[in-house]
N, C-alpha and C. Protein backbone atom coordinates (compact mmCIF):
# COMPACT_ATOMS: atom_id res chain seq x y z
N UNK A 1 -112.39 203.73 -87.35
CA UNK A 1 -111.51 202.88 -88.17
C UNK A 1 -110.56 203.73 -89.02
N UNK A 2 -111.07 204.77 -89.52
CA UNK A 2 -110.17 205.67 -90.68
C UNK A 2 -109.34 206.37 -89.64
N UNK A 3 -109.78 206.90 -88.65
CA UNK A 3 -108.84 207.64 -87.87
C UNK A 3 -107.72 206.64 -87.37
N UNK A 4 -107.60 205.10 -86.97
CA UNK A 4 -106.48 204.51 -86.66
C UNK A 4 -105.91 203.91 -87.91
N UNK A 5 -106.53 203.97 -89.36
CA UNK A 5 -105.67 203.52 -90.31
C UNK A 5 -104.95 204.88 -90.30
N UNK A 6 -105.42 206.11 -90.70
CA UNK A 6 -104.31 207.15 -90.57
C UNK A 6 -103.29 207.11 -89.79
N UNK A 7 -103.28 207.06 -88.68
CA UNK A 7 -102.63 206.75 -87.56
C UNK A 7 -101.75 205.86 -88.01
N UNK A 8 -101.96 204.56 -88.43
CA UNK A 8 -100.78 203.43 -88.79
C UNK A 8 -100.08 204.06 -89.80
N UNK A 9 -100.60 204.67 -90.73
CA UNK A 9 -100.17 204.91 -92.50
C UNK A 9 -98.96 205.79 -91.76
N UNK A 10 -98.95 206.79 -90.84
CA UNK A 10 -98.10 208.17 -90.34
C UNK A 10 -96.93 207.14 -89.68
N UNK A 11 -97.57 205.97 -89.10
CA UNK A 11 -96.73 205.21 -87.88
C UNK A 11 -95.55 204.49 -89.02
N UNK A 12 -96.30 204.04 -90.34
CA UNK A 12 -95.04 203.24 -90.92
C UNK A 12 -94.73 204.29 -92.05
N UNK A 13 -94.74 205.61 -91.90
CA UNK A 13 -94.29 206.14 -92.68
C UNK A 13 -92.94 206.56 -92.28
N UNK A 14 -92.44 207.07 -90.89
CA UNK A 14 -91.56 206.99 -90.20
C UNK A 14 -90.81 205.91 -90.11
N UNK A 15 -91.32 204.44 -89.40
CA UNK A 15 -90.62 203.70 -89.45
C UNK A 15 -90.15 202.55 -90.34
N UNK A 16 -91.03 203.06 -91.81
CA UNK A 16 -90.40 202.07 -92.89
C UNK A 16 -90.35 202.97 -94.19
N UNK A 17 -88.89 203.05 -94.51
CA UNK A 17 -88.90 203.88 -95.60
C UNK A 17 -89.41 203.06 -97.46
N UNK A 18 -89.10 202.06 -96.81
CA UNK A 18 -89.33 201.63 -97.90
C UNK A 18 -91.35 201.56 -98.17
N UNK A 19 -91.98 201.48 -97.35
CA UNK A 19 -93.34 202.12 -97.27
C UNK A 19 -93.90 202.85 -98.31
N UNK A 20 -93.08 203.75 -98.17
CA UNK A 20 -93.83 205.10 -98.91
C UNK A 20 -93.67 205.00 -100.27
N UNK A 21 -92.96 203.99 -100.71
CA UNK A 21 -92.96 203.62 -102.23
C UNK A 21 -94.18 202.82 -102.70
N UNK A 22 -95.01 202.07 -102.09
CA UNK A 22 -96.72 201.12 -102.23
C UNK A 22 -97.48 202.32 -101.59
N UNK A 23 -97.30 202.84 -100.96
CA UNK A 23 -98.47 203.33 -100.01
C UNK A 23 -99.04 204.66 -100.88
N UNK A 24 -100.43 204.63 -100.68
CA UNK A 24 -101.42 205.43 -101.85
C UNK A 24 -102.30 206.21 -101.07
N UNK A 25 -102.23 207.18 -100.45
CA UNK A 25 -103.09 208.26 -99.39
C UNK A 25 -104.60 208.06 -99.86
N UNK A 26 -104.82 208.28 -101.38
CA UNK A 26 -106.17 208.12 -101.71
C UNK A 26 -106.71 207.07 -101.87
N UNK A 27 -106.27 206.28 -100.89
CA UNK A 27 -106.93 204.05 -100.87
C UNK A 27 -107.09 204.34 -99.15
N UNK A 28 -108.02 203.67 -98.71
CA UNK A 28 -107.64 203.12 -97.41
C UNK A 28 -108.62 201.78 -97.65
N UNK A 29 -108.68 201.15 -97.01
CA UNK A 29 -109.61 199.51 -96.58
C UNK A 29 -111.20 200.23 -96.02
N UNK A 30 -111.76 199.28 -96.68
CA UNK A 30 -113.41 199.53 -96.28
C UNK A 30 -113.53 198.33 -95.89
N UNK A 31 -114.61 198.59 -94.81
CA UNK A 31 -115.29 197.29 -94.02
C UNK A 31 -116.32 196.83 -94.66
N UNK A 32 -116.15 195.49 -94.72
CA UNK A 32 -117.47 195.12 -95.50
C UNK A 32 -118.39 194.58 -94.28
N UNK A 33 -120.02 194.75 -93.85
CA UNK A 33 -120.56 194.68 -92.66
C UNK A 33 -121.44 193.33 -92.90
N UNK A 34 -120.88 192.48 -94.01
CA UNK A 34 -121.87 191.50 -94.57
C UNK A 34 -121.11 190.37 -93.82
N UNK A 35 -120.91 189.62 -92.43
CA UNK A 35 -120.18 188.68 -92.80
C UNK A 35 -119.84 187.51 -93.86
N UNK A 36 -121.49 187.29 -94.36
CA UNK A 36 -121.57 185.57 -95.44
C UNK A 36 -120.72 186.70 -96.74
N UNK A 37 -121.08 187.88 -96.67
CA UNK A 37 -120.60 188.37 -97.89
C UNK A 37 -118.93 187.98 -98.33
N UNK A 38 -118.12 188.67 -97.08
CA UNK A 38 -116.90 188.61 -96.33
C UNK A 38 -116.55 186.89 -96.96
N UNK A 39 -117.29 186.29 -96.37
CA UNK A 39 -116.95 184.76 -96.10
C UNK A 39 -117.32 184.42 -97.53
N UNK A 40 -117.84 184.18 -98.12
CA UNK A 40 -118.17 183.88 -99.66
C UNK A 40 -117.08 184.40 -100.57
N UNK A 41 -116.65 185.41 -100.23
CA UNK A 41 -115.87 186.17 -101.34
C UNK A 41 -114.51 185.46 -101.13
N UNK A 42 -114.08 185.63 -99.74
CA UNK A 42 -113.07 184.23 -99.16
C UNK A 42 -113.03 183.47 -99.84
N UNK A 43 -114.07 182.30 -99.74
CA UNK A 43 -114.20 180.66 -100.09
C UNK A 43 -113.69 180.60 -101.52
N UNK A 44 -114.60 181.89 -102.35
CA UNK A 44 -114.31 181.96 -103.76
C UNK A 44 -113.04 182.40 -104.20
N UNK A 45 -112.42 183.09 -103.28
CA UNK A 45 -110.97 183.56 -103.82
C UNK A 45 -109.78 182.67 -103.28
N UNK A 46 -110.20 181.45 -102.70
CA UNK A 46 -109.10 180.11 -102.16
C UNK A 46 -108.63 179.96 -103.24
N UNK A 47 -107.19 179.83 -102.86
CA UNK A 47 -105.93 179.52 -104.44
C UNK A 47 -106.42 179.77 -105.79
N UNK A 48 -106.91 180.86 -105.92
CA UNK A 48 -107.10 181.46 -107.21
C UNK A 48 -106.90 182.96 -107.46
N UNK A 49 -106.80 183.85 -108.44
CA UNK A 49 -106.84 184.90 -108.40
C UNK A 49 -107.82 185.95 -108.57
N UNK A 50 -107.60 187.27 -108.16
CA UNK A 50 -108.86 188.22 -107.32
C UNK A 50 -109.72 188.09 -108.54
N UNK A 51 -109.05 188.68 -110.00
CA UNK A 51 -109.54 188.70 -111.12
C UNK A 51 -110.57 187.45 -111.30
N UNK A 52 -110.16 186.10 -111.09
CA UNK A 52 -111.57 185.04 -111.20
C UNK A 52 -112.27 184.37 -110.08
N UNK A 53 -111.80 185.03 -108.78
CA UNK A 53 -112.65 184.86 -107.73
C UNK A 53 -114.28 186.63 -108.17
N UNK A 54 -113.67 187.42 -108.47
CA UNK A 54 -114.77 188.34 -109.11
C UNK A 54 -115.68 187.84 -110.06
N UNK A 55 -114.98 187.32 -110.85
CA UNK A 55 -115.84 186.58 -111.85
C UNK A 55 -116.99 185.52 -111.57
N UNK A 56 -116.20 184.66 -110.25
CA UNK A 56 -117.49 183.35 -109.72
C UNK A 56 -118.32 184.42 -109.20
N UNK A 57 -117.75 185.74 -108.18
CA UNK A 57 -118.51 185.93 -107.51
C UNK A 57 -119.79 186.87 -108.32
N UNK A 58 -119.31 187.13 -109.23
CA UNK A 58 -120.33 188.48 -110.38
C UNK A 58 -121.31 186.68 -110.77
N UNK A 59 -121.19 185.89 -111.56
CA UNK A 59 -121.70 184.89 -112.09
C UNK A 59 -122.77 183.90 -110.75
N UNK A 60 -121.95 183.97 -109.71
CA UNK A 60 -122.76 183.13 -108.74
C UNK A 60 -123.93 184.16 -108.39
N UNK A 61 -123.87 185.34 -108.40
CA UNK A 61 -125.09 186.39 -107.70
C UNK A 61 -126.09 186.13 -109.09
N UNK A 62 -125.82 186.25 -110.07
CA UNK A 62 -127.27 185.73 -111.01
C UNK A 62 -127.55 184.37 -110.86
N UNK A 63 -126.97 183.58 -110.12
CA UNK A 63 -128.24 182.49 -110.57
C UNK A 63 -128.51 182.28 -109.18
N UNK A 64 -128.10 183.38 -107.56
CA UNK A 64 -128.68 183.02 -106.45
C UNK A 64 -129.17 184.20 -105.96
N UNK A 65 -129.17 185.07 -106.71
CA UNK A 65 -129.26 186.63 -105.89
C UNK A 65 -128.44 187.45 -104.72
N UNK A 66 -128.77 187.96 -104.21
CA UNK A 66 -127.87 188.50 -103.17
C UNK A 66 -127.53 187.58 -102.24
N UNK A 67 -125.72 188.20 -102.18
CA UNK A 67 -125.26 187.55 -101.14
C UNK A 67 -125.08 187.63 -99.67
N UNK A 68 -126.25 187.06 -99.25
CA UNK A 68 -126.32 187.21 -97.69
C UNK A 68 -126.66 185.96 -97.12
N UNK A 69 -126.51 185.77 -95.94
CA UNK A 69 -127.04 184.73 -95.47
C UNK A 69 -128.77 183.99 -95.45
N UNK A 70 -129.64 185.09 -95.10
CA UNK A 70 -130.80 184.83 -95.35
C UNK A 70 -131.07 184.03 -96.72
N UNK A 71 -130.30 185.08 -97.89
CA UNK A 71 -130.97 184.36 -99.22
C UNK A 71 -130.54 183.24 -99.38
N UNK A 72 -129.29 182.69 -98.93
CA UNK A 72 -128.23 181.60 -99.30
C UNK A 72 -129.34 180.32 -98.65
N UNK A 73 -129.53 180.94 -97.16
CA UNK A 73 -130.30 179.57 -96.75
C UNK A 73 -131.40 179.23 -96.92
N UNK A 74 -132.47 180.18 -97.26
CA UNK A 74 -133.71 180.31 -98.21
C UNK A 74 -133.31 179.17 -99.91
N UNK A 75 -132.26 179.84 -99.89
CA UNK A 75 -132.52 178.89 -101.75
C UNK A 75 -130.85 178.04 -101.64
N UNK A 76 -130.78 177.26 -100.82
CA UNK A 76 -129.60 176.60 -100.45
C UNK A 76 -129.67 175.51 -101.54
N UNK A 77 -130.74 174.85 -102.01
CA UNK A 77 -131.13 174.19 -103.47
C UNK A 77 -130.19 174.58 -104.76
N UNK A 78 -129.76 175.86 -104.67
CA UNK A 78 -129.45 176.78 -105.64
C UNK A 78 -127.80 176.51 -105.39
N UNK A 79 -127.41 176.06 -104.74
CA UNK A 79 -125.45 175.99 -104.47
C UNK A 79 -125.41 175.00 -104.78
N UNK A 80 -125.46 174.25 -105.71
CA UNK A 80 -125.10 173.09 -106.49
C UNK A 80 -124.74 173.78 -107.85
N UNK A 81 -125.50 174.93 -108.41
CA UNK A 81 -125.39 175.34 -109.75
C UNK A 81 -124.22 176.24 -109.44
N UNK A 82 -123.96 176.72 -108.63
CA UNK A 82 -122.70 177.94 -108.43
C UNK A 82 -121.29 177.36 -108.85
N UNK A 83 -120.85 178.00 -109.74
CA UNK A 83 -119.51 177.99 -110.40
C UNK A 83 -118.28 177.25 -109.53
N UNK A 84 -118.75 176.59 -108.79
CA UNK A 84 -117.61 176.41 -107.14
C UNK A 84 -117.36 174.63 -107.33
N UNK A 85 -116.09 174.62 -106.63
CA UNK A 85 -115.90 173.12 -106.74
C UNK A 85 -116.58 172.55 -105.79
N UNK A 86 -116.20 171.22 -105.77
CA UNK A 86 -117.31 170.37 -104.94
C UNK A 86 -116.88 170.87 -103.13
N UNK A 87 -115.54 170.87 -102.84
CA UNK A 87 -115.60 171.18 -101.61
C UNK A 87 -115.47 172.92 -101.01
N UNK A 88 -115.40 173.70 -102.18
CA UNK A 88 -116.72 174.97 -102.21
C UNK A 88 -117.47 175.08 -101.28
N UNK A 89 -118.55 174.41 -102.40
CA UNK A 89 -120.13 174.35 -101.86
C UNK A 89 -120.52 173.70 -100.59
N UNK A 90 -119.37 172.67 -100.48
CA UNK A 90 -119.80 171.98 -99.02
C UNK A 90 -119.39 173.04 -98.05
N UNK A 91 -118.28 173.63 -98.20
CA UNK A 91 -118.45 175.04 -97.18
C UNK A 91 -118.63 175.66 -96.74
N UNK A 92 -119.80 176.03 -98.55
CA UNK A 92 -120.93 177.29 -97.92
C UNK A 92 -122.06 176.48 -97.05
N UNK A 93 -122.33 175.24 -97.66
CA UNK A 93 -123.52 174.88 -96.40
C UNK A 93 -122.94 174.70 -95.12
N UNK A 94 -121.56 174.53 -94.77
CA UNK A 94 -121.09 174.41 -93.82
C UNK A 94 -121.10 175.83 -92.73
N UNK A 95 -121.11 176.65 -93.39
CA UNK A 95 -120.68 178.28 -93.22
C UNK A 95 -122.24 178.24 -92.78
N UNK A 96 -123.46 177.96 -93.83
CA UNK A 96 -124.63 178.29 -93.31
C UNK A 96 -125.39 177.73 -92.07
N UNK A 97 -125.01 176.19 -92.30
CA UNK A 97 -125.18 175.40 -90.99
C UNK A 97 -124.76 176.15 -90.07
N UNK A 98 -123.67 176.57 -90.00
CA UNK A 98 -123.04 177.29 -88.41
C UNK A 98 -123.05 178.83 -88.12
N UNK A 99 -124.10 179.42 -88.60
CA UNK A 99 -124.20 180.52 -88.57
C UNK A 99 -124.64 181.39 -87.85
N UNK A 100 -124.98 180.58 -86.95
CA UNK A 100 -125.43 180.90 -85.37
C UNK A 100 -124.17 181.46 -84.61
N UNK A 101 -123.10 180.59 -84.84
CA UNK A 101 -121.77 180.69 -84.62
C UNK A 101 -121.05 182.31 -84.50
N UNK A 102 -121.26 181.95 -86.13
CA UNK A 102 -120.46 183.37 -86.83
C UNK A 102 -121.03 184.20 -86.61
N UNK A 103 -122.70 184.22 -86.52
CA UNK A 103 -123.23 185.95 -86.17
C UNK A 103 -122.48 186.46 -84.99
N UNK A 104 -122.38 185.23 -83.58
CA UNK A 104 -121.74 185.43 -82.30
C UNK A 104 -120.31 186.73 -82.67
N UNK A 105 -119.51 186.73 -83.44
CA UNK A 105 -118.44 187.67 -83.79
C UNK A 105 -119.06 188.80 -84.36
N UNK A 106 -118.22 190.11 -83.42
CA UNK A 106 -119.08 191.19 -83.84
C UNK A 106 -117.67 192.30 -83.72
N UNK A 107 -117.73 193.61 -83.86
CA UNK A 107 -116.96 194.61 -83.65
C UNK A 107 -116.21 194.36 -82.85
N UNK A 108 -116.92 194.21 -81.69
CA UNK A 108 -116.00 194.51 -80.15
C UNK A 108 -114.96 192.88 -79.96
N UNK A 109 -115.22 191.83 -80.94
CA UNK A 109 -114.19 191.01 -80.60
C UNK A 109 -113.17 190.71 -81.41
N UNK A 110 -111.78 191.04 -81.01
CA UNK A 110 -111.02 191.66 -80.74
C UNK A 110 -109.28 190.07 -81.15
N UNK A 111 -110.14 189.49 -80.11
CA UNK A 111 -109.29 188.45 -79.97
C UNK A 111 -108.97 187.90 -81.27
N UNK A 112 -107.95 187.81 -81.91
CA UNK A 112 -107.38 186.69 -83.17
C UNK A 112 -107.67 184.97 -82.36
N UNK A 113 -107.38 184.30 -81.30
CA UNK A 113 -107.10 182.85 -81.37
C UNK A 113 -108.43 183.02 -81.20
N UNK A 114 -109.71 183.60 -80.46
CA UNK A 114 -111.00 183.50 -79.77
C UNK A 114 -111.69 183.46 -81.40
N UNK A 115 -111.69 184.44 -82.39
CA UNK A 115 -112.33 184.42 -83.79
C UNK A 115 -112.32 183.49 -84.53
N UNK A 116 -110.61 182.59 -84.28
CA UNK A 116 -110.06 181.69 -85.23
C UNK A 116 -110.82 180.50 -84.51
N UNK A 117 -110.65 180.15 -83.54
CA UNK A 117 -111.06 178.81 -82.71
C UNK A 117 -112.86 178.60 -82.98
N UNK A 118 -113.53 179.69 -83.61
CA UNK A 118 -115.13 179.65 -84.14
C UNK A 118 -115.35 179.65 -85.25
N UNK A 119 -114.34 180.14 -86.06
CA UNK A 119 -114.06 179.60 -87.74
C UNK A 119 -113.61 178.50 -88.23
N UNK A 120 -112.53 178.57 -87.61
CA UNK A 120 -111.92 176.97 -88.04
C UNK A 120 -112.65 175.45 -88.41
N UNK A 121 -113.23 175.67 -87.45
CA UNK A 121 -114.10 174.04 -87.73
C UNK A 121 -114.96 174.26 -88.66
N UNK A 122 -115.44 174.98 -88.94
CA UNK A 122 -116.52 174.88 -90.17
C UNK A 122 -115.51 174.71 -91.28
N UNK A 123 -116.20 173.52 -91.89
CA UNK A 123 -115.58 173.10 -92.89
C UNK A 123 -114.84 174.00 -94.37
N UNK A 124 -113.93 174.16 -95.06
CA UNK A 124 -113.48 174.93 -95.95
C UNK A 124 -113.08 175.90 -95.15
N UNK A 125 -112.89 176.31 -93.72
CA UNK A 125 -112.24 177.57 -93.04
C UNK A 125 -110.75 177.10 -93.07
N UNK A 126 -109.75 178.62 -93.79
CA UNK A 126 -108.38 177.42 -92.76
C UNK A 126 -108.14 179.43 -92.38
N UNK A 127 -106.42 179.00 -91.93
CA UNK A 127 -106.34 180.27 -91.72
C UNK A 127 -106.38 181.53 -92.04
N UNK A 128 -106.02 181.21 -93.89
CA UNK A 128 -106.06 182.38 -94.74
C UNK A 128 -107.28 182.92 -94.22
N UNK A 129 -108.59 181.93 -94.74
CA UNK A 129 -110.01 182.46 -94.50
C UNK A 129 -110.43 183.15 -93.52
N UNK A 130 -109.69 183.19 -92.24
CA UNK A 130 -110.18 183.68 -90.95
C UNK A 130 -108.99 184.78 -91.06
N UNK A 131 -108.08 185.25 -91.60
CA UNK A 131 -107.42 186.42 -91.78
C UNK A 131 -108.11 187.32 -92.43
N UNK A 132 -108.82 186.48 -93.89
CA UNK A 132 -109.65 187.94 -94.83
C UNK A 132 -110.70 188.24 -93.96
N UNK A 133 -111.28 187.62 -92.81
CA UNK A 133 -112.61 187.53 -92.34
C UNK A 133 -111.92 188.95 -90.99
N UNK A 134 -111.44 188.45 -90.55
CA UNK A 134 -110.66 189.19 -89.29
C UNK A 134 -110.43 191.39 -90.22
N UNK A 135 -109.61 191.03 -91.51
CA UNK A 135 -109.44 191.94 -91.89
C UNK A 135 -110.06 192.69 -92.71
N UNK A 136 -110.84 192.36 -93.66
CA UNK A 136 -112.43 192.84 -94.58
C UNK A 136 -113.78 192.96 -93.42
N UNK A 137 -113.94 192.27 -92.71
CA UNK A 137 -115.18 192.62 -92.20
C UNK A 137 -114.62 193.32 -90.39
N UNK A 138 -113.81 192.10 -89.60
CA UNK A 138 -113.60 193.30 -88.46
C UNK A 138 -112.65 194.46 -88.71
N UNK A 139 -111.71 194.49 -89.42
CA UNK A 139 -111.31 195.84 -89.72
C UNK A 139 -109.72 196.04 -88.83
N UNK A 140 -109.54 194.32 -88.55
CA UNK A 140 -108.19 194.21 -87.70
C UNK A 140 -106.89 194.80 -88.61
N UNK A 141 -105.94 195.41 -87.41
CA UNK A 141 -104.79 196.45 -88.29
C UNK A 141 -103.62 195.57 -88.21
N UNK A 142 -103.68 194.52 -87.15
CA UNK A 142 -102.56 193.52 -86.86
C UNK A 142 -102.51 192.83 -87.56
N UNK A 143 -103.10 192.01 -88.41
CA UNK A 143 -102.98 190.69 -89.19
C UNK A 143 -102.01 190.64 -90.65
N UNK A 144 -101.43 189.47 -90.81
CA UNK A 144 -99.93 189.61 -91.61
C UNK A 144 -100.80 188.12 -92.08
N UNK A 145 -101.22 188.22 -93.60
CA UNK A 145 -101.40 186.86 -94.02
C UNK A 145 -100.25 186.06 -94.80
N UNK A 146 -99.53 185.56 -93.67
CA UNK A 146 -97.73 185.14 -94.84
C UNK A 146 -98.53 183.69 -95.34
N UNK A 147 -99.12 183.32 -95.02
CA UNK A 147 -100.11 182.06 -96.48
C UNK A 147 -100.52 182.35 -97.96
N UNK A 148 -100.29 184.43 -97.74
CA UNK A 148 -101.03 184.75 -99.03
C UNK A 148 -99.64 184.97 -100.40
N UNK A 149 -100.03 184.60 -101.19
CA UNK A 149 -98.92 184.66 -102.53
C UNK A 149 -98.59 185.90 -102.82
N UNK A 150 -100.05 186.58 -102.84
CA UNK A 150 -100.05 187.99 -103.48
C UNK A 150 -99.06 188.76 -102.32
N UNK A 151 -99.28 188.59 -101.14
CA UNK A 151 -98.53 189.36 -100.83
C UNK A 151 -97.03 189.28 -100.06
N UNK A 152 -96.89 187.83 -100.04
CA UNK A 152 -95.47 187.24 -100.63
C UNK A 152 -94.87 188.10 -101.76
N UNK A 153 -95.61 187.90 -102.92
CA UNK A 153 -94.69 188.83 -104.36
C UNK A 153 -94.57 189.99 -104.10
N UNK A 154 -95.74 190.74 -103.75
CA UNK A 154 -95.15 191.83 -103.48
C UNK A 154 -94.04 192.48 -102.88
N UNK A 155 -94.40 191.69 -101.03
CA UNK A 155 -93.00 192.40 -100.63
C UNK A 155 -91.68 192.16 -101.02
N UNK A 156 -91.57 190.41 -101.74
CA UNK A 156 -90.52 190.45 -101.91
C UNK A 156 -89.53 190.75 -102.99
N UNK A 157 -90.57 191.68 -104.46
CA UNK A 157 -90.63 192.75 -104.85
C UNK A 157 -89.98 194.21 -104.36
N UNK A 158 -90.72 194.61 -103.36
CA UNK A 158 -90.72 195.71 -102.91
C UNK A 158 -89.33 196.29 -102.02
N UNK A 159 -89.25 194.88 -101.09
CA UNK A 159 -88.24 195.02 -99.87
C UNK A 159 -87.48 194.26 -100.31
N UNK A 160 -86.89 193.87 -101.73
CA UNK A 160 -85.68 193.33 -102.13
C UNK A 160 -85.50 192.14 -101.18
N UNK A 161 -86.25 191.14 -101.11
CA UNK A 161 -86.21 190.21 -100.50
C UNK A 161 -86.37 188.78 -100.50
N UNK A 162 -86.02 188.26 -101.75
CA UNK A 162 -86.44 187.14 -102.13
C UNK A 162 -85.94 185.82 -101.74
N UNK A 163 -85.58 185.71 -100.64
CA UNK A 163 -85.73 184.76 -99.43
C UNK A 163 -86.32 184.78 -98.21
N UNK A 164 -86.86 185.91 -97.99
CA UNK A 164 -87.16 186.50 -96.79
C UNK A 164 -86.77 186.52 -95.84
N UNK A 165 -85.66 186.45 -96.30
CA UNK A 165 -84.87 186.33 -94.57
C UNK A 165 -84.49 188.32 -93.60
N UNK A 166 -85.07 188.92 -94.36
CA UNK A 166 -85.50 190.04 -93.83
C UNK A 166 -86.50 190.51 -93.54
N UNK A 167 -87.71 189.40 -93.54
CA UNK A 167 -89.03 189.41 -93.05
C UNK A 167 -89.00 189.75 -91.53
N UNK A 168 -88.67 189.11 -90.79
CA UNK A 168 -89.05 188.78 -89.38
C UNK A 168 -88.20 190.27 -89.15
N UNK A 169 -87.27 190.84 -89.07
CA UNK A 169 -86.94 192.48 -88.85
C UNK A 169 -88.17 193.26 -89.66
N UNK A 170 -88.18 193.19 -90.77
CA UNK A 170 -89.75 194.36 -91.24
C UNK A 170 -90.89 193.95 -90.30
N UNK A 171 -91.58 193.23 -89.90
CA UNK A 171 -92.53 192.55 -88.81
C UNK A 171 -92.08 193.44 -87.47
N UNK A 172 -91.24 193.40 -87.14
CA UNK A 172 -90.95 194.27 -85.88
C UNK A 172 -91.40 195.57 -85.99
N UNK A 173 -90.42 195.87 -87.40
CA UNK A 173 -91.17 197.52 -87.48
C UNK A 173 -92.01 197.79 -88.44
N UNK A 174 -92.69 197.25 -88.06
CA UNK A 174 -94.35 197.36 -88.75
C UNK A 174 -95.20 197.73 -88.01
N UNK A 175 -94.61 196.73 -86.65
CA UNK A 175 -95.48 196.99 -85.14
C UNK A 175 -96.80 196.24 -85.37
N UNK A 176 -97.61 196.98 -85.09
CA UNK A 176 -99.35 196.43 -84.89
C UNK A 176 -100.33 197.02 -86.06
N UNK A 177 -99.59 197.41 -87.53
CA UNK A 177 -100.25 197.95 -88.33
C UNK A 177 -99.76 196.83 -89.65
N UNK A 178 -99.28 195.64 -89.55
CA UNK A 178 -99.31 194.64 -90.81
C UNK A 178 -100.07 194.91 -91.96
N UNK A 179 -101.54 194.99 -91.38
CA UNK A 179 -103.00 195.15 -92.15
C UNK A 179 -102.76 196.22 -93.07
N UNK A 180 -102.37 197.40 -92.73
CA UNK A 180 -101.87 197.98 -93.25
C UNK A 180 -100.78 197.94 -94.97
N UNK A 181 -99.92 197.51 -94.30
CA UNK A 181 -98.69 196.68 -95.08
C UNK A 181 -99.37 195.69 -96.19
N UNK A 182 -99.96 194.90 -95.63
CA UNK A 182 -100.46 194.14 -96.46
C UNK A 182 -101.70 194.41 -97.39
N UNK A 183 -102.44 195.02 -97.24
CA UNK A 183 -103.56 195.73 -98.06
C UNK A 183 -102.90 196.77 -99.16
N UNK A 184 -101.85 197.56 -98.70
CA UNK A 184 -101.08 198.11 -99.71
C UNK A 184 -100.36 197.53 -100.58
N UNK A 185 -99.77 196.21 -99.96
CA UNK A 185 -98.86 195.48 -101.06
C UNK A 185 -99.93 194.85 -101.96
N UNK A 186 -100.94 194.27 -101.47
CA UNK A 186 -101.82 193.69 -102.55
C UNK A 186 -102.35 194.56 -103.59
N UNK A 187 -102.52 195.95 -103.06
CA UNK A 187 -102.99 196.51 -104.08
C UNK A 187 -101.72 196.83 -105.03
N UNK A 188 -100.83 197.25 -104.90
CA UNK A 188 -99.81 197.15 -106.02
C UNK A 188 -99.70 195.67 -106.97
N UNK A 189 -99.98 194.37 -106.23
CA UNK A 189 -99.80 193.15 -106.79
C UNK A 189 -101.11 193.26 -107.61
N UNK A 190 -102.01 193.61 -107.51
CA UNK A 190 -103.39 193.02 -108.31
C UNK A 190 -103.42 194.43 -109.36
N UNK A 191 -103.11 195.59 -108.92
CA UNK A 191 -102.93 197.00 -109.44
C UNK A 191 -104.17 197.57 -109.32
N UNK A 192 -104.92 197.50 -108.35
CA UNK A 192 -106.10 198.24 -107.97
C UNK A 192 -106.31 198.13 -106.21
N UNK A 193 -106.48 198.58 -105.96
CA UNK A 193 -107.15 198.36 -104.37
C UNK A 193 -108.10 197.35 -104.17
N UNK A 194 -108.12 196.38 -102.90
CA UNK A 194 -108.99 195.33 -102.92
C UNK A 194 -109.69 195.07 -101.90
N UNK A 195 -110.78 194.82 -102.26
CA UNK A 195 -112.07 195.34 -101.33
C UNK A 195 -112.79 194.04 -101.52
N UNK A 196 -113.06 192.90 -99.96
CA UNK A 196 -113.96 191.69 -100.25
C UNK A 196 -115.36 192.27 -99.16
């Protein structure tokens, strides 16, 4: 994984100058190998910001313990008290109900519509959710979340662009390293590197 994020970081360093103004050599993206972890941190960070999706998620681990799937469905009693709105929680049991599902996705798959078409239906999935899921836990370099705000502001911040009508040309030469692009712009938007 580190050897093809290098690889991208060199690829849009060449072909986007404006790049090298976000981009931070000593950050790269870590995989998180937890999917419910992945997926929880998701649910909790839907239209809100990283700063108080951390907060449910620091507050929800004391009153359920670790976040994994085992414990979640062991004390599933316990997601009624979690800091989460009502269609939240129906998510996570939704997420746990189908988790037979989600274990099915592993490293080697690859496919964006094949990942999305096994997320989706579980309730509280939309696309954002299956982008952080695709890019925090499989470690995909292609994915461009234009649903996300944060990184809306940024680029259009960054690339003087506040209509975007110079989006779809940066997308070209970005190539197959978005993930990239976008993990850097967020971290300038939030001002830390971000890790679900």
């Amino acid at each position: 994984m580190l050897n093809k994020w290098n690889y991208g970081c060199r690829f849009l360093l060449k072909k986007d100058f404006t790049f090298k103004k976000y981009y931070n050599q000593n950050h790269f993206l870590k995989i998180n190998n937890n999917k419910f972890d992945v997926l929880f941190k998701s649910i909790c960070s839907q239209q809100i910001s990283v700063t108080a999706a951390m907060s449910i998620y620091s507050k929800s681990k004391k009153i359920i313990g670790p976040i994994n799937y085992t414990n979640f469905k062991k004390n599933s009693f316990l997601i009624s008290d979690l800091p989460l709105s009502k269609n939240k929680k129906k998510s996570l049991i939704s997420i746990i109900d189908n988790y037979s599902t989600i274990r099915k996705i592993n490293f080697k798959t690859k496919d964006y519509a094949l990942i999305k078409s096994k997320l989706i239906p579980i309730f509280g999935i939309g696309k954002w959710t299956v982008d952080m899921f695709c890019i925090f836990h499989l470690g995909l370099l292609n994915i461009l979340p234009l649903g996300d705000l944060g990184f809306i502001n940024a680029y259009k911040n960054f690339y003087n662009d506040p209509n975007l009508k110079k989006l779809p040309q940066n997308i070209k030469k970005w190539g197959d390293f978005t993930t990239i692009v976008t993990w850097y712009l967020w971290s300038t938007y939030d001002g830390e590197p971000l890790y679900l």
